[in-house]
N, C-alpha and C. Protein backbone atom coordinates (compact mmCIF):
# COMPACT_ATOMS: atom_id res chain seq x y z
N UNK A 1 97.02 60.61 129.60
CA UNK A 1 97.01 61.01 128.21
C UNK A 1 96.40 62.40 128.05
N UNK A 2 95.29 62.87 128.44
CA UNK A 2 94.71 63.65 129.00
C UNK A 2 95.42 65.13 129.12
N UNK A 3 96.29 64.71 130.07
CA UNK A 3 97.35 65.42 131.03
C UNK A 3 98.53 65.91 130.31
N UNK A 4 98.83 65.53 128.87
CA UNK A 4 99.95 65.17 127.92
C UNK A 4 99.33 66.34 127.02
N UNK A 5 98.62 65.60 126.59
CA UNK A 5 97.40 66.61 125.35
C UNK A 5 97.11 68.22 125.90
N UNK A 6 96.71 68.63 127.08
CA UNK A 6 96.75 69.63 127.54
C UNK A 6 97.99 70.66 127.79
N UNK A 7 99.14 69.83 128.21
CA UNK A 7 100.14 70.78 128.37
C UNK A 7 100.65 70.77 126.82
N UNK A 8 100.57 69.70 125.81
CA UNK A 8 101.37 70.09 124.67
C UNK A 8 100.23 71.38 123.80
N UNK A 9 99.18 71.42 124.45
CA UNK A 9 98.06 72.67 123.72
C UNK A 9 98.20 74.05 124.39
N UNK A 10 98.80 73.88 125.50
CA UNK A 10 99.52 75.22 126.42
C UNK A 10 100.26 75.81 125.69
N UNK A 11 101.55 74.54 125.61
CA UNK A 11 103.03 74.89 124.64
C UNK A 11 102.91 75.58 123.71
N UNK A 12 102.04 75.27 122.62
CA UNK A 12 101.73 75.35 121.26
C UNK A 12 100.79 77.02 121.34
N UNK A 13 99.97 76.98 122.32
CA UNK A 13 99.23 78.38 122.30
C UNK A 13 100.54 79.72 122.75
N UNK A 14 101.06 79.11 123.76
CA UNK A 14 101.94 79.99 124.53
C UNK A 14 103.04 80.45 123.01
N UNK A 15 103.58 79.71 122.34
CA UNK A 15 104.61 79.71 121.16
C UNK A 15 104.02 80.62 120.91
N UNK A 16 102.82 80.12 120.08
CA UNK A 16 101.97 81.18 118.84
C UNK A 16 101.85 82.74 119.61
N UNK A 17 101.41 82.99 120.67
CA UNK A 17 101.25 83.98 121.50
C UNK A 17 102.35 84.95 121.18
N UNK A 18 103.57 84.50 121.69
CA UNK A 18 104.92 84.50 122.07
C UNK A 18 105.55 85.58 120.96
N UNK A 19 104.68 84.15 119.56
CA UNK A 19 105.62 85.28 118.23
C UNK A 19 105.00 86.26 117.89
N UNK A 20 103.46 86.73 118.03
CA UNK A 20 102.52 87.41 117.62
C UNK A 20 103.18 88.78 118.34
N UNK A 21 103.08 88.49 119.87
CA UNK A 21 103.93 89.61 120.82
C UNK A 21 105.40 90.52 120.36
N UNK A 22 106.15 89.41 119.53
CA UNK A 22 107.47 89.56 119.36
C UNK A 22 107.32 90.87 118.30
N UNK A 23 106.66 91.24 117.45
CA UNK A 23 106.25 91.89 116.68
C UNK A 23 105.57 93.37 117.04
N UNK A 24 106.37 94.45 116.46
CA UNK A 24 105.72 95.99 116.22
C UNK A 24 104.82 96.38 114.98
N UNK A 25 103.40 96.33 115.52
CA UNK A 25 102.63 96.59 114.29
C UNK A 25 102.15 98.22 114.79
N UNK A 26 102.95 99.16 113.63
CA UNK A 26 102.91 100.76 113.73
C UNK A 26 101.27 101.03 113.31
N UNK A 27 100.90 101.97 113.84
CA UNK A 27 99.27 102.72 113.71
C UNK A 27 99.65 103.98 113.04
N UNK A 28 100.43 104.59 113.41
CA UNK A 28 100.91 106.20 113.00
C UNK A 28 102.09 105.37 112.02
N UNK A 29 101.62 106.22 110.63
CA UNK A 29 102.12 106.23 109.37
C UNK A 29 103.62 107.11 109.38
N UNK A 30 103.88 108.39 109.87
CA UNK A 30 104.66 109.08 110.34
C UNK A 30 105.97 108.25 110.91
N UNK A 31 105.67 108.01 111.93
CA UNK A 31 106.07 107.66 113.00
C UNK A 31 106.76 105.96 112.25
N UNK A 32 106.43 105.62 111.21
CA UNK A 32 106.70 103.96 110.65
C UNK A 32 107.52 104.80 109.59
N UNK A 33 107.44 105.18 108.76
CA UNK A 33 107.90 106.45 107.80
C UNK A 33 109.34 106.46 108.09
N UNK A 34 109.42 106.95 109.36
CA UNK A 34 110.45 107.52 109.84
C UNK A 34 111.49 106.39 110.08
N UNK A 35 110.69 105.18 110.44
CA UNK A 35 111.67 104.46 111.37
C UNK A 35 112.06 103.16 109.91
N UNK A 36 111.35 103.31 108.90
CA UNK A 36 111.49 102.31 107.48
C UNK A 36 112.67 103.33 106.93
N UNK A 37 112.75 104.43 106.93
CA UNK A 37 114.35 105.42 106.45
C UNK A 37 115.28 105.45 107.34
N UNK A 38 114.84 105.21 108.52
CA UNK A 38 116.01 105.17 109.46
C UNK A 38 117.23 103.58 109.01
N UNK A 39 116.00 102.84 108.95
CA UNK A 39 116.55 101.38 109.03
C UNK A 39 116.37 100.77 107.68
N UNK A 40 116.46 101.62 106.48
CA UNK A 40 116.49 100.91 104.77
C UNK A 40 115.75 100.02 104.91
N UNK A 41 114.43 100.12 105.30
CA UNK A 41 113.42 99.08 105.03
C UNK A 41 112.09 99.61 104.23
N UNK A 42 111.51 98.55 103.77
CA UNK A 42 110.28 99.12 103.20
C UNK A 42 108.95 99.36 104.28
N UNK A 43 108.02 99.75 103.99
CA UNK A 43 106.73 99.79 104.75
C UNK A 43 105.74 98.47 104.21
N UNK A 44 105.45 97.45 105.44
CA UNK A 44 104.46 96.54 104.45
C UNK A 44 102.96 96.95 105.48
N UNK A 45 102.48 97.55 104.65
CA UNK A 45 100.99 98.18 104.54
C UNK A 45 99.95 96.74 105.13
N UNK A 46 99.38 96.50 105.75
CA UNK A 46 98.66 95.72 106.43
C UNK A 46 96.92 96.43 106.10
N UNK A 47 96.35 96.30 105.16
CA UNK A 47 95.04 96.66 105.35
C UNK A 47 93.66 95.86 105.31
N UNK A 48 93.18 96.08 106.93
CA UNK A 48 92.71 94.90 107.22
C UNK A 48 91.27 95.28 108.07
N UNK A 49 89.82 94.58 108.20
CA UNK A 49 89.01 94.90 109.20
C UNK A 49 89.21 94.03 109.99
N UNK A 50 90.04 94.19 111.48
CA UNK A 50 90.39 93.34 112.59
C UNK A 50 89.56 92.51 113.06
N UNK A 51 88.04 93.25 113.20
CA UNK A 51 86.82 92.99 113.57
C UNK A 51 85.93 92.15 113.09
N UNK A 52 86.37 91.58 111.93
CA UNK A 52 85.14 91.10 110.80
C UNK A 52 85.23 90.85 109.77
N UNK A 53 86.60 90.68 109.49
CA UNK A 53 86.99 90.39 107.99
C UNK A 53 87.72 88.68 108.75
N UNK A 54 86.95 87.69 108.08
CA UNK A 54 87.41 86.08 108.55
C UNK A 54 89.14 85.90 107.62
N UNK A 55 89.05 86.66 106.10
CA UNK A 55 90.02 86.10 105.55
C UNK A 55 91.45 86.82 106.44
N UNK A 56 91.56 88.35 106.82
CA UNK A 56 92.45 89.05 107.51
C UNK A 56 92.66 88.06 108.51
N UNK A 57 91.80 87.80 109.43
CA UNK A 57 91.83 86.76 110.97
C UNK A 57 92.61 85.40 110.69
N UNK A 58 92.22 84.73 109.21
CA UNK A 58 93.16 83.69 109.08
C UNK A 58 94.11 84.05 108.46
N UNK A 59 94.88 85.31 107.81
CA UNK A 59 95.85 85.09 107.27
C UNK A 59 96.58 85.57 108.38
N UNK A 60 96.05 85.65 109.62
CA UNK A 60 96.99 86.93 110.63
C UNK A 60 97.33 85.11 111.52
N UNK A 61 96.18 84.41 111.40
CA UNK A 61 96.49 82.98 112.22
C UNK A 61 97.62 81.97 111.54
N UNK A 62 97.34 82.16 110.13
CA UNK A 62 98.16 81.42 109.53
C UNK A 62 99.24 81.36 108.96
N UNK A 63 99.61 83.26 108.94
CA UNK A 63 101.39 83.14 108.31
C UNK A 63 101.56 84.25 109.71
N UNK A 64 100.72 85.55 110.24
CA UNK A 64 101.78 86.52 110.99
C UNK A 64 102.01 86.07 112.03
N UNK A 65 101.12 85.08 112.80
CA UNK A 65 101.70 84.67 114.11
C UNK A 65 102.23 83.42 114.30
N UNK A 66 103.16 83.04 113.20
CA UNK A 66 103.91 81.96 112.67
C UNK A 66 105.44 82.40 112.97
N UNK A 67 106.40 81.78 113.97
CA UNK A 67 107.62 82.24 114.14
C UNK A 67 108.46 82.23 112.52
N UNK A 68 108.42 81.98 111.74
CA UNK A 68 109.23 81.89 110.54
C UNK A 68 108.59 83.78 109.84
N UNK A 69 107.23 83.91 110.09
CA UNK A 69 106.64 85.03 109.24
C UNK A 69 107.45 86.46 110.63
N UNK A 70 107.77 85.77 111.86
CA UNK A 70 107.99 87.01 112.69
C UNK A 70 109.71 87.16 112.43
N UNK A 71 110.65 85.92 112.10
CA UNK A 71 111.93 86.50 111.95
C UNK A 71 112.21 87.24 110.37
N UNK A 72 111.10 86.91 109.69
CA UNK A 72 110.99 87.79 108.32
C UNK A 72 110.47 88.73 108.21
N UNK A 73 110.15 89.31 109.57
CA UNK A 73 109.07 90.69 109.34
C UNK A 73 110.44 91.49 110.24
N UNK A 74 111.04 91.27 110.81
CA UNK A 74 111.99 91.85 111.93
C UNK A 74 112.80 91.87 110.88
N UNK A 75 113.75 91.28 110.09
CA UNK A 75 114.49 91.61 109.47
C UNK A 75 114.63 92.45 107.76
N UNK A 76 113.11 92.41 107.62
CA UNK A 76 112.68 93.23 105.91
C UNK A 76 111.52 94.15 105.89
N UNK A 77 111.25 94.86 106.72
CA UNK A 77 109.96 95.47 106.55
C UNK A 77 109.57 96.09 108.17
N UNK A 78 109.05 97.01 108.15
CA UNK A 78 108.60 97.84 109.53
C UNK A 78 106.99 97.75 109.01
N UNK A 79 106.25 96.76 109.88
CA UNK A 79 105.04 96.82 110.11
C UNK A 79 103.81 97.86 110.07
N UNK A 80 103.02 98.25 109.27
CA UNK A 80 102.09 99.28 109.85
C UNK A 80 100.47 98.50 109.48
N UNK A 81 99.69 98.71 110.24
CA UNK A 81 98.29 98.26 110.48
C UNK A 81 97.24 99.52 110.15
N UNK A 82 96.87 99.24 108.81
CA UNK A 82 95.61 100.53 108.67
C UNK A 82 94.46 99.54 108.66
N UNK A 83 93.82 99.69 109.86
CA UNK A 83 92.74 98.98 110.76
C UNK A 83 91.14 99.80 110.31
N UNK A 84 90.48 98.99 109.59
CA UNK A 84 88.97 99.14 109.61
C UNK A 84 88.04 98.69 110.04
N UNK A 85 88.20 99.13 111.29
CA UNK A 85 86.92 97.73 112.25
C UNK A 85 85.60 98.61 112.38
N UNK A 86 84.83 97.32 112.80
CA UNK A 86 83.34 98.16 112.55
C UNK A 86 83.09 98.41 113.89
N UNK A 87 83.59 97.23 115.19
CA UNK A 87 83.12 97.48 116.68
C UNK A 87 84.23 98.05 117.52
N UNK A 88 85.74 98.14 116.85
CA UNK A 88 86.58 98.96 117.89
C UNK A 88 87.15 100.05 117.66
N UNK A 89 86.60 101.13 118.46
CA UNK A 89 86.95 102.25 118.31
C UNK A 89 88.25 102.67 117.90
N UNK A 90 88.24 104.01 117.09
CA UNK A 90 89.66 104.60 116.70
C UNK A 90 89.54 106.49 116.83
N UNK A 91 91.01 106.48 116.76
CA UNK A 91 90.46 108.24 117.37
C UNK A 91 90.43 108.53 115.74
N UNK A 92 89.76 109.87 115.50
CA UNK A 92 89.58 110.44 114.33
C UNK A 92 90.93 111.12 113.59
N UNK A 93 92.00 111.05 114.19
CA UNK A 93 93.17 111.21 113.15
C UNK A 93 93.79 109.81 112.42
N UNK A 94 93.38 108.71 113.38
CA UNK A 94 93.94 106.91 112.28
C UNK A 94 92.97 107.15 111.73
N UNK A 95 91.78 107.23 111.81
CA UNK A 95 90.53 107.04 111.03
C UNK A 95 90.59 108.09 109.40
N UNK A 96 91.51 108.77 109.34
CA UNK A 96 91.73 109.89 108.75
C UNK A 96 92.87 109.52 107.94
N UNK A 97 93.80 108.83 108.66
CA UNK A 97 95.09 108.50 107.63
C UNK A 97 95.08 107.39 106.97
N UNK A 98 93.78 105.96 107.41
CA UNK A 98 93.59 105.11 106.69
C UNK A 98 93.11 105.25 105.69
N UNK A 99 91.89 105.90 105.89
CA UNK A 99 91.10 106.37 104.77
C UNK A 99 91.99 107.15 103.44
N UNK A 100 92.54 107.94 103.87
CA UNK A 100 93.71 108.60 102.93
C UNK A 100 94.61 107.44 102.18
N UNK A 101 95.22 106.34 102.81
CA UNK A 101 95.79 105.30 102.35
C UNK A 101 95.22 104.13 101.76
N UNK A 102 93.86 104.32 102.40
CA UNK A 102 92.94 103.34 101.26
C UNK A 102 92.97 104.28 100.11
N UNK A 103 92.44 105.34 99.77
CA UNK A 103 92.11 105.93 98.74
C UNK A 103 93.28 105.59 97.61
N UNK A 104 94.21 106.31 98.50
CA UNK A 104 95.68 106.27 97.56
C UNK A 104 96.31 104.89 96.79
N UNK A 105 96.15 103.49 97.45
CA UNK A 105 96.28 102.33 96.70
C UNK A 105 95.25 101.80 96.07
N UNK A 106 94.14 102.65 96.65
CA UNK A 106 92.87 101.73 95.57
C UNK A 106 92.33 100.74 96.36
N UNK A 107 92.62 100.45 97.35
CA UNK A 107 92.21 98.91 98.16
C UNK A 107 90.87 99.18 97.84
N UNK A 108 90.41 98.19 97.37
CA UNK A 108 89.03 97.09 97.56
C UNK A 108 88.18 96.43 98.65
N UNK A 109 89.43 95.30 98.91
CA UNK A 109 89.18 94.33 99.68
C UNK A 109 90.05 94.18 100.56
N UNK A 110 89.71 93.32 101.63
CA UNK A 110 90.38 92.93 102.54
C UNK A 110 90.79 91.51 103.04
N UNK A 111 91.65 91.00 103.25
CA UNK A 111 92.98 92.03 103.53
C UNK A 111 93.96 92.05 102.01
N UNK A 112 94.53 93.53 102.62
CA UNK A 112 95.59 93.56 100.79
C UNK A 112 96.38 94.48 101.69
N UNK A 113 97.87 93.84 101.25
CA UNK A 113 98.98 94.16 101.98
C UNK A 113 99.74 95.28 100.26
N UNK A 114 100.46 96.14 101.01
CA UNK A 114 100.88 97.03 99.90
C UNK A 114 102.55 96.88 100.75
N UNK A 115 103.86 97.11 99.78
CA UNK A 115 105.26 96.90 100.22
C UNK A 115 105.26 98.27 99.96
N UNK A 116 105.61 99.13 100.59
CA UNK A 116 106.12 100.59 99.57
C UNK A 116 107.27 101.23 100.19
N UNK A 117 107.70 101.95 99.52
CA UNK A 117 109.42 102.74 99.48
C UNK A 117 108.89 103.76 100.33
N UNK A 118 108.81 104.66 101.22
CA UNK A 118 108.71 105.71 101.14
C UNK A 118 110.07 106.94 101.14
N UNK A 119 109.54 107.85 100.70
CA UNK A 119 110.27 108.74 100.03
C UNK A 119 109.85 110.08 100.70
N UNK A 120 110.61 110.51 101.72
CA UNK A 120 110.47 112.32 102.02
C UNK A 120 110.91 113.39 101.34
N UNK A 121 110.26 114.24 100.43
CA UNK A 121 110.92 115.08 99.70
C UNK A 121 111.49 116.67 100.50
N UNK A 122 111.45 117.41 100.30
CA UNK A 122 112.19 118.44 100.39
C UNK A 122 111.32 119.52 101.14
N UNK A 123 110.27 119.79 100.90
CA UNK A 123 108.75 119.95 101.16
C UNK A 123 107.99 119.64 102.49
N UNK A 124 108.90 118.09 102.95
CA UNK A 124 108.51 117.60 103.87
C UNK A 124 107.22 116.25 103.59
N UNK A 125 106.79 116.63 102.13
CA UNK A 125 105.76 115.54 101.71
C UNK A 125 106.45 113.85 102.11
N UNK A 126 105.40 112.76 102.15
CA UNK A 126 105.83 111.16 101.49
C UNK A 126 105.11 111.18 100.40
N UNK A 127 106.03 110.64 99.92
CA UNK A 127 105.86 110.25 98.55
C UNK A 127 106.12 108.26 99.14
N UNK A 128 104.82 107.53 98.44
CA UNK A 128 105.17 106.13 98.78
C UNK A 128 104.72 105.15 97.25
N UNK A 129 106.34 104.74 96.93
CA UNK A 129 106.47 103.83 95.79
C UNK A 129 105.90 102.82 96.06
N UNK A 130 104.97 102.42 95.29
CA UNK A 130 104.82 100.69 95.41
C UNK A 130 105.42 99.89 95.01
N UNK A 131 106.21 98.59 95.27
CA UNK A 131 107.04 98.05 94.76
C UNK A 131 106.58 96.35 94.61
N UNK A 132 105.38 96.18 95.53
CA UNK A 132 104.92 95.29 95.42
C UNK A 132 103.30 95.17 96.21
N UNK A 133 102.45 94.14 96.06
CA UNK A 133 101.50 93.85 96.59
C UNK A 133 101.19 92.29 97.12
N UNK A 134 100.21 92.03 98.30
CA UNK A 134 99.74 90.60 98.41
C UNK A 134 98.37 90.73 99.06
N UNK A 135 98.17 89.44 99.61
CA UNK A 135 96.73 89.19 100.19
C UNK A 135 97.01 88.27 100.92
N UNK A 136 96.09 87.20 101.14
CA UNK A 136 95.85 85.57 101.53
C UNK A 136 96.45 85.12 100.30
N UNK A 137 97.13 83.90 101.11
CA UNK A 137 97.58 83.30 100.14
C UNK A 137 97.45 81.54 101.25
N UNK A 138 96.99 80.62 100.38
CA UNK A 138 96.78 79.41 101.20
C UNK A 138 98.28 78.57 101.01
N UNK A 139 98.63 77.79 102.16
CA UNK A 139 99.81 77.16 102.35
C UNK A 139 100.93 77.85 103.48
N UNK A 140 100.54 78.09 103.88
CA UNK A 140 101.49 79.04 105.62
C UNK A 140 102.19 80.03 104.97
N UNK A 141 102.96 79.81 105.92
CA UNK A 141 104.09 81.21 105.99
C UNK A 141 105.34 80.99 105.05
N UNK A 142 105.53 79.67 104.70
CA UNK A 142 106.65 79.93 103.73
C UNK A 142 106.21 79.82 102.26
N UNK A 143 105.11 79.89 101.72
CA UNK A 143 104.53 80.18 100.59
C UNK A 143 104.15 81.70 100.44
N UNK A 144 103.78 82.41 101.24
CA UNK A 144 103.70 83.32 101.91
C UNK A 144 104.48 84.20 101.77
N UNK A 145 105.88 84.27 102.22
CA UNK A 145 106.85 84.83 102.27
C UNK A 145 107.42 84.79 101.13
N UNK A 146 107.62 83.36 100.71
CA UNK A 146 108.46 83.57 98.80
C UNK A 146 107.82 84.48 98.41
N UNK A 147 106.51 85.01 97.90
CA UNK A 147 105.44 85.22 97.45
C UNK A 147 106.26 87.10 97.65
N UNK A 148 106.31 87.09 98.91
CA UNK A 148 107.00 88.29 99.38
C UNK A 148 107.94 88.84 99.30
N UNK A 149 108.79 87.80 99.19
CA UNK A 149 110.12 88.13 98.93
C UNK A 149 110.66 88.54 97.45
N UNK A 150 109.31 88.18 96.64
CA UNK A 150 109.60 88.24 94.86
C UNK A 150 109.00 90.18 94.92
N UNK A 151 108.19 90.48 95.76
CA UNK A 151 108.13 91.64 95.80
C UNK A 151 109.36 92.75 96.56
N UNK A 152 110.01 92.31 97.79
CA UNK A 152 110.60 93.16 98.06
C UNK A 152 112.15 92.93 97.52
N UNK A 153 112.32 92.09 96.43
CA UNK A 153 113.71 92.46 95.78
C UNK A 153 113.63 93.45 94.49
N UNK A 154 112.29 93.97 94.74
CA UNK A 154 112.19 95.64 93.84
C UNK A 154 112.97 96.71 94.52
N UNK A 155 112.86 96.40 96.15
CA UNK A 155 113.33 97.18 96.71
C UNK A 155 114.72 97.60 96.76
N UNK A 156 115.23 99.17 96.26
CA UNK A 156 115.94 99.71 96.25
C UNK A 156 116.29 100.61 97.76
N UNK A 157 117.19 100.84 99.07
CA UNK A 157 116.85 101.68 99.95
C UNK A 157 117.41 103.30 99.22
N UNK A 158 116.71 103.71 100.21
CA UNK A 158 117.83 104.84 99.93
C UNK A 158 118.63 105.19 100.68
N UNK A 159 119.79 106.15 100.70
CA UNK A 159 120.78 106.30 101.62
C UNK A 159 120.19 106.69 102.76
N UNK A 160 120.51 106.36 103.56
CA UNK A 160 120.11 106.74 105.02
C UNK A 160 120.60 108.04 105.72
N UNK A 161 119.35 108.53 105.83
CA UNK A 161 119.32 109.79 106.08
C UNK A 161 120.35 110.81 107.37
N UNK A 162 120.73 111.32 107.56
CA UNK A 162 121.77 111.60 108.25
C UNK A 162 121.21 113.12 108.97
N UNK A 163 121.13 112.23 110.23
CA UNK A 163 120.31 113.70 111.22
C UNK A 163 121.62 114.97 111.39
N UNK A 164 120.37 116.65 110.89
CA UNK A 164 121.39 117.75 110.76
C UNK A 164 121.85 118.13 112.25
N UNK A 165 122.71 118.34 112.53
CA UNK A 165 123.62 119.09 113.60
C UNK A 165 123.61 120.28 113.65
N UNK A 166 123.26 121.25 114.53
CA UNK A 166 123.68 122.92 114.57
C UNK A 166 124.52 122.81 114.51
N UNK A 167 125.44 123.19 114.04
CA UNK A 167 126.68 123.81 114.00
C UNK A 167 126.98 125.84 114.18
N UNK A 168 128.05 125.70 114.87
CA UNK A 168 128.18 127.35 115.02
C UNK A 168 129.61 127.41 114.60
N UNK A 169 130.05 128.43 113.73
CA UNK A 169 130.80 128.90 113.17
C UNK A 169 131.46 130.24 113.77
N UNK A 170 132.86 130.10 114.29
CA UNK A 170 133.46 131.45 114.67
C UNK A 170 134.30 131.93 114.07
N UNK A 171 134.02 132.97 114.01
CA UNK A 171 134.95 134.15 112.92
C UNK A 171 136.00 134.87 112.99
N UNK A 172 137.03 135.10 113.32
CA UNK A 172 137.62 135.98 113.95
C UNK A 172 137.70 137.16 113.09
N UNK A 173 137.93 138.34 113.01
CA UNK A 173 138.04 139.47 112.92
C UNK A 173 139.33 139.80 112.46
N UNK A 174 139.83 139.97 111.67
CA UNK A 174 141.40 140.18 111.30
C UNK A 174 141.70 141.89 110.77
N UNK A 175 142.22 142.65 111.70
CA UNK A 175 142.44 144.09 111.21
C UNK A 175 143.54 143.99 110.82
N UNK A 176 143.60 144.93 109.87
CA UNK A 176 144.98 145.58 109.30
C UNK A 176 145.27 147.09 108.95
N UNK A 177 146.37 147.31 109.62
CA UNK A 177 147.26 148.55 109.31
C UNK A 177 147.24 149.43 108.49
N UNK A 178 146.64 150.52 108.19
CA UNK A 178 147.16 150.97 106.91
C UNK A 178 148.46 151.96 107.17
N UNK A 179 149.01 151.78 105.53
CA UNK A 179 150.33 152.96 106.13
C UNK A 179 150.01 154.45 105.39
């Protein structure tokens, strides 16, 4: 019995493991930016202290490393993690763009997830719409997700951006005669 109980607590760890892995959680804002316009998705903002915040730790136990929360994160949203830990180090440019992204939504507390559009203007600026917000929410991943899903049907994409080509242009030269 023993022997039963142990491998079905393997199974069950190895799963959970499995889906947590299956998942790209972006650090560089840029770099998520880019790849939420590439692929008409929104950005869902993750702001969280990894280190020390108990409610972040269970909502990350109880809906993100839940296979139902990982085939809904792969198919609506490009992951990004603005991480405030107190014991693991960060280099001073994340430390720099969180802070900037806390400021900019206002976060409080932790954890508070933000959905946003982003928008590259002309300038080269983001501009990032909010279209929705969450937190903890008790009852797993499919309370969770409705919850989510009432936010990202704000979402509008925009056309997908279409990488420029050099192009070179040849001219020919056309003389004419005079009489």
């Amino acid at each position: 019995m023993k022997k039963i109980l142990i491998i079905l607590l393997l199974v069950f760890a190895s799963v959970t493991i499995q889906a947590q892995e299956e998942l790209t959680w972006h650090t560089d804002l840029n770099k998520a930016t880019e790849i939420a316009r590439q692929e008409q998705k929104p950005l869902f903002l993750f702001f969280t202290g990894s280190d020390w915040c108990g409610w972040c730790i269970r909502l990350q136990n109880e809906v993100f490393k839940k296979p139902e929360f990982v085939t809904w994160a792969k198919e609506k949203v490009v992951l990004v993690e603005l991480d405030f830990p107190r014991r693991t180090p960060q280099s001073a440019e994340i430390k720099l763009q969180n802070n900037q992204m806390q400021q900019l939504f206002a976060i409080q507390g932790y954890p508070s997830i933000r959905f946003v559009k982003p928008t590259v203007k002309a300038d080269g600026k983001t501009n990032f719409e909010e279209i929705g917000k969450s937190s903890y929410m008790a009852g797993g991943p499919s309370v969770w997700i409705a919850n989510a899903d009432q936010s990202l049907a704000n979402f509008v994409p925009d056309p997908k951006p279409v990488a420029v080509k050099k192009t070179t242009t040849k001219t020919k030269k056309v003389t004419t005669k005079k009489s």
